[in-house]
Every structure is written in C-alpha cells, then in structure tokens.
Protein backbone atom coordinates (compact mmCIF):
# COMPACT_ATOMS: atom_id res chain seq x y z
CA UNK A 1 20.93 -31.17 -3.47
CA UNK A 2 19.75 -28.04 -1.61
CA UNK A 3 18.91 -24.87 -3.45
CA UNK A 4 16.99 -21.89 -2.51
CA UNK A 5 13.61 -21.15 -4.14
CA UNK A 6 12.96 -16.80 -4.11
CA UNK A 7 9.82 -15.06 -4.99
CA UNK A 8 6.30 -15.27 -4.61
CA UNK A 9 5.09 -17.17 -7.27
CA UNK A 10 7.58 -19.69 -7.60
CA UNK A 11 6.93 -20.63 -3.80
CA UNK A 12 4.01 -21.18 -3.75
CA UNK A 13 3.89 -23.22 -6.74
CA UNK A 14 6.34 -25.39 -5.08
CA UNK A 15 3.98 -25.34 -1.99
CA UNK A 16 1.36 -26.47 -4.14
CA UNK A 17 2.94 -29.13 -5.92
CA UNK A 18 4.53 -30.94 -3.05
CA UNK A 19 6.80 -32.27 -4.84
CA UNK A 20 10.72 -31.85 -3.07
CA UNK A 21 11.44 -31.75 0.55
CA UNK A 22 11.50 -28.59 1.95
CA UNK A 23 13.27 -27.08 5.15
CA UNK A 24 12.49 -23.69 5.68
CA UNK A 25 10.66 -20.67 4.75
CA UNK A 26 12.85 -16.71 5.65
CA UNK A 27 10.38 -14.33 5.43
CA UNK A 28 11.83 -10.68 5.63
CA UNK A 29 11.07 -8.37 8.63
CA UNK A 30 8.16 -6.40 8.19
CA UNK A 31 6.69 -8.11 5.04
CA UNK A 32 3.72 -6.80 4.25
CA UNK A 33 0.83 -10.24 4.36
CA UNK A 34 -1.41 -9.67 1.21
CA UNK A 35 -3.38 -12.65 -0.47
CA UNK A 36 -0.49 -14.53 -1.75
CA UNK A 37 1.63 -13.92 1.64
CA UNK A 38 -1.01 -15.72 3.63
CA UNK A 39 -1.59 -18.70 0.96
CA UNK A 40 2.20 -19.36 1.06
CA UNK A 41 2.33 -19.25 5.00
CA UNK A 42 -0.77 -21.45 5.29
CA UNK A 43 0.63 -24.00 2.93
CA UNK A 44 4.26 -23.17 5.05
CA UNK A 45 2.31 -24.78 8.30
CA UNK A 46 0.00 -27.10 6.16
CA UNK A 47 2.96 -29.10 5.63
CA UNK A 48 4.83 -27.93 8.61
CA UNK A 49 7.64 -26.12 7.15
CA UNK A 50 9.77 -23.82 10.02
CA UNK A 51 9.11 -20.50 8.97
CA UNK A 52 11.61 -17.75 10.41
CA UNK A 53 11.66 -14.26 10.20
CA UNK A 54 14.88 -12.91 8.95
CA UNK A 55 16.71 -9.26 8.36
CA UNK A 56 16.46 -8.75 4.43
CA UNK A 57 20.49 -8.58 4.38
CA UNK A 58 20.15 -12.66 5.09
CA UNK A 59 17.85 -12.60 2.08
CA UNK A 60 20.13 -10.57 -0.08
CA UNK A 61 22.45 -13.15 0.22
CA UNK A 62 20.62 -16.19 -1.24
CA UNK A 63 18.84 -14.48 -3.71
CA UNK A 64 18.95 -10.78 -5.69
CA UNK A 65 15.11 -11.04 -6.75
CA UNK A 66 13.74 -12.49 -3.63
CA UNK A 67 10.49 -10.48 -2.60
CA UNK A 68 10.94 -10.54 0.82
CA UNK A 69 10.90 -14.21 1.20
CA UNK A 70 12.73 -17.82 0.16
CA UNK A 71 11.97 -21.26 0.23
C-alpha cells in the first residue's frame, strides 16, 4: 500500500529507520534548507530516493500539515 508521509520529523525518522520502500521525496518551491532540510535530503540521495521540487498547491493536496515537503 502507498501512503504519503508529511512533515519534517516524521520523514526523517522514516529516512532513518529504513524500514518501507520509498519512491519519492516533493519538496515545495522555495523551501527554506535549515539543519533538518539538509539531513532529510542527504538521507533522500543516501538511499537514492528521486527528489522533485513541486508548487505547494501539489503539496496541499496530499497533505494539510505538510511543511513544505512529503515522503
């Protein structure tokens, strides 16, 4: 089953864990890259994960609390 993960936290926790198969990271346009930003990218290419930049509308339609990006 596919589901969307939203928020900071919980994606990089799944990041960390390794523990379902993941297809893609939408970050929004214009995110702003602060500590936890760059973990979550660098764990995004660790494990080769496409990462795409997206207009936050896309966002707003997997997730209400998504901040700026989704897993």
């Amino acid at each position: 089953m596919k589901e969307w993960i939203s928020g900071r936290n919980p994606i990089l926790e799944v990041l960390r864990a390794h523990r379902r198969q993941i297809f893609r990271l939408w970050l929004v346009k214009g995110i702003v890259e602060d500590q936890r930003v760059k973990e979550i990218l660098q764990l995004a290419r660790d494990f080769t994960v496409s990462v795409e930049v997206v207009d936050r509308s896309q966002l707003d339609n997997v997730a209400e609390n998504h901040q700026g990006m989704a897993l």
